[in-house]
N, C-alpha and C. Protein backbone atom coordinates (compact mmCIF):
# COMPACT_ATOMS: atom_id res chain seq x y z
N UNK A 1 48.17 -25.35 -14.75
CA UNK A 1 46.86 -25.96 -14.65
C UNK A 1 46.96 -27.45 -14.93
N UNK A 2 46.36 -27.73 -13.80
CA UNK A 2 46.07 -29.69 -13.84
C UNK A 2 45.32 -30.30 -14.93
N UNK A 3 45.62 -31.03 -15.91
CA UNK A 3 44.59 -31.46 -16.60
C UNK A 3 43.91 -32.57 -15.92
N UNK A 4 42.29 -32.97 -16.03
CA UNK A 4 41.41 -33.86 -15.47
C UNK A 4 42.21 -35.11 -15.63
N UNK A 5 41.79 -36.44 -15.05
CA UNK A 5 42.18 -37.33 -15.28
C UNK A 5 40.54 -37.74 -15.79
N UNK A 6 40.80 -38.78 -16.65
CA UNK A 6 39.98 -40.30 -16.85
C UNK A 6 40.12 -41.38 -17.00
N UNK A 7 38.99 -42.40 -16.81
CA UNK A 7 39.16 -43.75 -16.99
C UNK A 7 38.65 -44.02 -18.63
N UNK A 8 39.56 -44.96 -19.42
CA UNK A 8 39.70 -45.51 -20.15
C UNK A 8 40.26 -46.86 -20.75
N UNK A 9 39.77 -47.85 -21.26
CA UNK A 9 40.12 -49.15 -21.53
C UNK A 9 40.72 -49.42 -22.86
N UNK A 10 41.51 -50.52 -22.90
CA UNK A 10 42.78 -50.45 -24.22
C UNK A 10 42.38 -52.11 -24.50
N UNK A 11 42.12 -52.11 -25.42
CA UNK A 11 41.72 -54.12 -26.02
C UNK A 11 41.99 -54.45 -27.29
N UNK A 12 43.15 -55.91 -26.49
CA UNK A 12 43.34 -56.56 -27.79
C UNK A 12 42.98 -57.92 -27.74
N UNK A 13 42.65 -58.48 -28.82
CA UNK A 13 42.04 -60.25 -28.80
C UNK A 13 42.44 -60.63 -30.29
N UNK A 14 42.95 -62.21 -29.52
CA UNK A 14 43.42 -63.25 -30.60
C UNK A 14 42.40 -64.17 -30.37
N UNK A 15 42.01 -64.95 -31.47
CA UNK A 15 40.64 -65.81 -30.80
C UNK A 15 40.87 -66.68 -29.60
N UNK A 16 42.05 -67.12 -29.13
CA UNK A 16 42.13 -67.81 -27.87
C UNK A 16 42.70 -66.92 -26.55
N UNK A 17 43.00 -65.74 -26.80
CA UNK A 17 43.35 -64.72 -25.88
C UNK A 17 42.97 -63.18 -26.15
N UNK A 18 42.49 -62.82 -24.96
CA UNK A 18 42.00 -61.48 -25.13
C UNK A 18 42.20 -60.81 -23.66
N UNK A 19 42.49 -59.23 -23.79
CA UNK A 19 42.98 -58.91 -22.40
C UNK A 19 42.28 -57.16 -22.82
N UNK A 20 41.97 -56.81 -21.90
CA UNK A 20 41.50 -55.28 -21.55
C UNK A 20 41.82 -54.74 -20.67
N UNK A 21 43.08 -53.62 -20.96
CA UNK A 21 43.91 -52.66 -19.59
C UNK A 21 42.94 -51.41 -19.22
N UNK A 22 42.70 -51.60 -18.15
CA UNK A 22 41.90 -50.22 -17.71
C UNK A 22 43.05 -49.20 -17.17
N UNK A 23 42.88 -47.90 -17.67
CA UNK A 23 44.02 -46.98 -17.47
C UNK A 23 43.18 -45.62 -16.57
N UNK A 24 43.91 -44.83 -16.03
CA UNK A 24 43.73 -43.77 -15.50
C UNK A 24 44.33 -42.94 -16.24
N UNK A 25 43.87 -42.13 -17.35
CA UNK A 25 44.91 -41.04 -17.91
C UNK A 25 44.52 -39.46 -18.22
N UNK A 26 45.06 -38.50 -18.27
CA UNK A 26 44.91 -37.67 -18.51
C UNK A 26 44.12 -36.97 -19.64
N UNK A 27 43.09 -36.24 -19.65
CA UNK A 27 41.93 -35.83 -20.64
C UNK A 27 42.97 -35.35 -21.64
N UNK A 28 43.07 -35.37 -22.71
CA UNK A 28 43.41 -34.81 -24.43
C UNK A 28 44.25 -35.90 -24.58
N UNK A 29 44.42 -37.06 -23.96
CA UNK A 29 45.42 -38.07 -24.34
C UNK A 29 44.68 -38.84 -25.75
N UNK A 30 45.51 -38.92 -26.60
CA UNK A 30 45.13 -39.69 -27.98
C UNK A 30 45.04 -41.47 -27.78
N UNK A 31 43.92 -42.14 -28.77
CA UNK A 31 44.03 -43.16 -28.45
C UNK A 31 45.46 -43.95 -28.95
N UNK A 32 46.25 -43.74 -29.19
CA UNK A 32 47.79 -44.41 -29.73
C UNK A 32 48.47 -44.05 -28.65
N UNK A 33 48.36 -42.81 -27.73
CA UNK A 33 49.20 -42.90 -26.76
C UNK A 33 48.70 -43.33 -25.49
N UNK A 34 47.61 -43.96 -25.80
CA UNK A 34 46.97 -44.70 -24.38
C UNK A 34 47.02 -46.11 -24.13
N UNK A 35 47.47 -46.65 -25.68
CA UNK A 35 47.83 -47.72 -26.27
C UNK A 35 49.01 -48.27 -26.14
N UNK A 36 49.99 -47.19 -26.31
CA UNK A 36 50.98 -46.90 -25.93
C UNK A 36 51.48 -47.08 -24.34
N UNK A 37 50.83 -46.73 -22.85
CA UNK A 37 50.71 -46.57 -22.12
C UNK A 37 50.17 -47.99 -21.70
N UNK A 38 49.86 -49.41 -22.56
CA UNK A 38 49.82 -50.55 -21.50
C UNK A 38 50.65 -51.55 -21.71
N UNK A 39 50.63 -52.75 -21.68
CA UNK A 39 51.89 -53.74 -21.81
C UNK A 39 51.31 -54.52 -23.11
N UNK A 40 50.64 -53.71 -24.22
CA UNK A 40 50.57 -55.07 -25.39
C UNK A 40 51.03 -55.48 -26.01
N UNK A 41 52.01 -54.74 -26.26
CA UNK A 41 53.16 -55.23 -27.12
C UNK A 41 53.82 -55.73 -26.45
N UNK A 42 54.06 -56.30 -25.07
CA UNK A 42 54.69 -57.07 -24.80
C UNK A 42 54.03 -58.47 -24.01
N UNK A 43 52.46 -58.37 -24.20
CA UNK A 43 51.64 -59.16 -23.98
C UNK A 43 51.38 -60.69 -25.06
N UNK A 44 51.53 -59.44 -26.16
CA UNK A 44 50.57 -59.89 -27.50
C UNK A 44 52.04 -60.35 -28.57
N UNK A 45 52.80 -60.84 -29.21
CA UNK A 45 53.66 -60.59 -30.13
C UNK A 45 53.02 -60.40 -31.43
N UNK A 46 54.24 -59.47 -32.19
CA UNK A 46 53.79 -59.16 -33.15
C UNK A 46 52.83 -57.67 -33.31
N UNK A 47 52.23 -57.25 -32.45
CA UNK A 47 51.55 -55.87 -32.58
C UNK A 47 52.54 -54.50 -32.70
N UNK A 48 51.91 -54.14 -33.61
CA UNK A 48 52.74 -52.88 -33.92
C UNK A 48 51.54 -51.71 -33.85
N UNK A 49 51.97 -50.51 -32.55
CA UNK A 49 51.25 -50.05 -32.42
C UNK A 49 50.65 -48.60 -33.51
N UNK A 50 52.23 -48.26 -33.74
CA UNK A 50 52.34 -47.30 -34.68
C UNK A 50 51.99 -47.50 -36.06
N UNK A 51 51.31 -48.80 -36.41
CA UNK A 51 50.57 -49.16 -37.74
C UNK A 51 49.52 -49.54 -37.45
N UNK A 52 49.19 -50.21 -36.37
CA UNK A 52 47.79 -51.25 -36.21
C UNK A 52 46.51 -49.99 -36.64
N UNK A 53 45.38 -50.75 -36.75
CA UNK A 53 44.51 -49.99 -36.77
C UNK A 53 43.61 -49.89 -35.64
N UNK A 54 42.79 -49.04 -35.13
CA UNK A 54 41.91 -48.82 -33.69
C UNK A 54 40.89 -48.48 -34.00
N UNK A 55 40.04 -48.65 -33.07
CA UNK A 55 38.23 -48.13 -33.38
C UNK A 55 38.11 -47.64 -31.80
N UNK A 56 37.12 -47.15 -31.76
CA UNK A 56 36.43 -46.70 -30.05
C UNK A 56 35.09 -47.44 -29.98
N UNK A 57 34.90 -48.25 -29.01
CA UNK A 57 33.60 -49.23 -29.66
C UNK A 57 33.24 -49.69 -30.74
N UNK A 58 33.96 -50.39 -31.37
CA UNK A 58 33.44 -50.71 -32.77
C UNK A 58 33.86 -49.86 -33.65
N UNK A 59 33.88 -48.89 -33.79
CA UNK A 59 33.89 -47.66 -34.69
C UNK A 59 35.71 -47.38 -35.04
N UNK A 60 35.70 -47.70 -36.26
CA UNK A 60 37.16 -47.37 -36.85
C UNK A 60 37.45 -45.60 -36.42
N UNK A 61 38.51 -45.17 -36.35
CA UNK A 61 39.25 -44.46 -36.21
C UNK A 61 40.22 -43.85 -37.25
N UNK A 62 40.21 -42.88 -37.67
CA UNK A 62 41.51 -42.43 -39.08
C UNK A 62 42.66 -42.14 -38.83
N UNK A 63 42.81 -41.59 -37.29
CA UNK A 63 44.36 -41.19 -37.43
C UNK A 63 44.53 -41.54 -35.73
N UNK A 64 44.60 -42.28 -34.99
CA UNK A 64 44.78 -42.69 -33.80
C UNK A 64 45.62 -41.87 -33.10
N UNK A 65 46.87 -41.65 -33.57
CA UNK A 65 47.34 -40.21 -32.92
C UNK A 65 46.37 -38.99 -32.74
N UNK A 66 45.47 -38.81 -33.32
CA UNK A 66 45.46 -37.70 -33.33
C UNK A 66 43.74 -37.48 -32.11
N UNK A 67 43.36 -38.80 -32.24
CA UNK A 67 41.97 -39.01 -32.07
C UNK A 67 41.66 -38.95 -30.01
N UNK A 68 41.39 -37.76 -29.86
CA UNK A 68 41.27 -37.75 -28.17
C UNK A 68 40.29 -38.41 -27.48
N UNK A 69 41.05 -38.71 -26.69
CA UNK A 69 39.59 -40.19 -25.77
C UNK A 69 38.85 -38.87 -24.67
N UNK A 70 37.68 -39.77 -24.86
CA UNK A 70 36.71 -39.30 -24.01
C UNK A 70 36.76 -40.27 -22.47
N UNK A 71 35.92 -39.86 -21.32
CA UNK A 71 35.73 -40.73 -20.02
C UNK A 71 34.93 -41.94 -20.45
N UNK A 72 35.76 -42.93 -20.33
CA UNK A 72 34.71 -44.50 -20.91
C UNK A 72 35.11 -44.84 -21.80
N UNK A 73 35.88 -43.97 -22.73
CA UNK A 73 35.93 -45.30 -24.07
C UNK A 73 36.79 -46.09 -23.95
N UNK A 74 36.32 -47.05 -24.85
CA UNK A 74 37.34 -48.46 -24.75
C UNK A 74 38.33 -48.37 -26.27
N UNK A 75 39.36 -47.84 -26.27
CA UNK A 75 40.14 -48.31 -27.44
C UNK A 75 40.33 -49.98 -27.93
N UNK A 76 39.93 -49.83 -28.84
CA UNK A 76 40.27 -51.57 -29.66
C UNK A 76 41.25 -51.65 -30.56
N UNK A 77 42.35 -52.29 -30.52
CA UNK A 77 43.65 -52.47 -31.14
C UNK A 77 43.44 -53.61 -32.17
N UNK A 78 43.09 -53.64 -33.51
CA UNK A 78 43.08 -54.53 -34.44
C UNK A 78 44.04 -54.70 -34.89
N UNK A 79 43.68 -56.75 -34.78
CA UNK A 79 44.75 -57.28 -35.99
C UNK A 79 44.65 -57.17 -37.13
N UNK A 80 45.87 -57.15 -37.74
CA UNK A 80 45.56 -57.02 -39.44
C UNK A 80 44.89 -58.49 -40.00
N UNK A 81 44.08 -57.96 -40.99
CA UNK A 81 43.58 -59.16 -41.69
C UNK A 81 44.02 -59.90 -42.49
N UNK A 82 44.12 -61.30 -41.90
CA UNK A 82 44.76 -62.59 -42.99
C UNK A 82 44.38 -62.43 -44.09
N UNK A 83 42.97 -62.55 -44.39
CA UNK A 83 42.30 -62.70 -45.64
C UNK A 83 41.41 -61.60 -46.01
N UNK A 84 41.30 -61.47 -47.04
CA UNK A 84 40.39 -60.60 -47.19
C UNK A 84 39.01 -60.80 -47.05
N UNK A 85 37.89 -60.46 -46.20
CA UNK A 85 36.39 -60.80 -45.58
C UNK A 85 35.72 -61.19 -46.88
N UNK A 86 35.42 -60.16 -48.25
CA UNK A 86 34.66 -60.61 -49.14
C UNK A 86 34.99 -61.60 -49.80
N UNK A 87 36.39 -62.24 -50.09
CA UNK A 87 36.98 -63.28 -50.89
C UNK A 87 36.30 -64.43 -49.50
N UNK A 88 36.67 -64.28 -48.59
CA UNK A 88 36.17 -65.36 -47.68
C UNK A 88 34.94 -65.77 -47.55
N UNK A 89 34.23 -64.76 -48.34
CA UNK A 89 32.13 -64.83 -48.30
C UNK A 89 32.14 -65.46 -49.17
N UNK A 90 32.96 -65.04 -50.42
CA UNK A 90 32.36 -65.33 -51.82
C UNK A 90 33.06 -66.99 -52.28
N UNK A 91 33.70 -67.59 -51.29
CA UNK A 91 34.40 -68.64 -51.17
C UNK A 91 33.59 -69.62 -51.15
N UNK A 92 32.74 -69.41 -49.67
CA UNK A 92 31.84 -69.78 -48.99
C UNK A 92 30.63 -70.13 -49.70
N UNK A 93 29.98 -69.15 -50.61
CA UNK A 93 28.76 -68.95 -51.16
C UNK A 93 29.07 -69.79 -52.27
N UNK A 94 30.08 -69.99 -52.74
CA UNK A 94 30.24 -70.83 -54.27
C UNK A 94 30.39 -72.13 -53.64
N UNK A 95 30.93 -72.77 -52.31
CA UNK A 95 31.35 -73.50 -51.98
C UNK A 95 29.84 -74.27 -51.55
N UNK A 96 28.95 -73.69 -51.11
CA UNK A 96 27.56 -74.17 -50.73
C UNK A 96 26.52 -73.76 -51.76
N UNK A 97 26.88 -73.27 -53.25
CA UNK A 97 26.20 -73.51 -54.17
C UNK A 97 26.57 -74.86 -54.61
N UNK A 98 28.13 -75.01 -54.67
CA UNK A 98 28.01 -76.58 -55.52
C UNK A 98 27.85 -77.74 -54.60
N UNK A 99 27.37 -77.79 -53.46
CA UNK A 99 26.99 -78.85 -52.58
C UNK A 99 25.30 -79.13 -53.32
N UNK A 100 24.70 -77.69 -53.27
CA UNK A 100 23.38 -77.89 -53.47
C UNK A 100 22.86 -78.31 -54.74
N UNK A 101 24.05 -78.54 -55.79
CA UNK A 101 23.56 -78.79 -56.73
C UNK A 101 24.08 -80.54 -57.33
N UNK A 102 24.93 -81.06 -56.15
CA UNK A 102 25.37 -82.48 -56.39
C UNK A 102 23.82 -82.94 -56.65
């Protein structure tokens, strides 16, 4: 027995480059092996697919192997984070309290 095929999209972005592979693949395919299945790691340097983290629209993901794509979704391949987001708020917020108080 044939398994269905579907369409599904694979995206990665650096703030000055960003690329989205549209794939044709087979229904129960996981999003790591669909990931697997385009040229980003040899697009992008530095991505490691077997650690990175993924979401399906926005939406984080727990185990990317394991996680089966549906018709349409777009896998998103995240970079790891330089900094940590709340140290970067709370940087910010102290940084434009003491302006306001010169």
């Amino acid at each position: 027995m044939e398994s269905e095929m579907i369409e599904v999209e694979v995206a990665y972005a650096l703030p000055h480059k960003q690329k989205i592979y549209a794939l044709h693949i087979a229904e129960g395919t996981s999003a790591l092996d669909a990931a697997k299945k385009t040229s980003v790691c040899q697009d992008f340097e530095g991505v490691d697919l077997e650690t990175a983290k993924m979401g399906i629209f926005g939406q984080t993901i727990k185990s990317p192997a394991d996680h089966l794509l549906r018709a349409g979704d777009r896998v998103e391949v995240y970079r790891p984070l330089i900094a940590d987001p709340k140290e970067v708020r709370r940087k910010r917020a102290a940084k434009a309290a003491g302006k306001l108080e010169e």
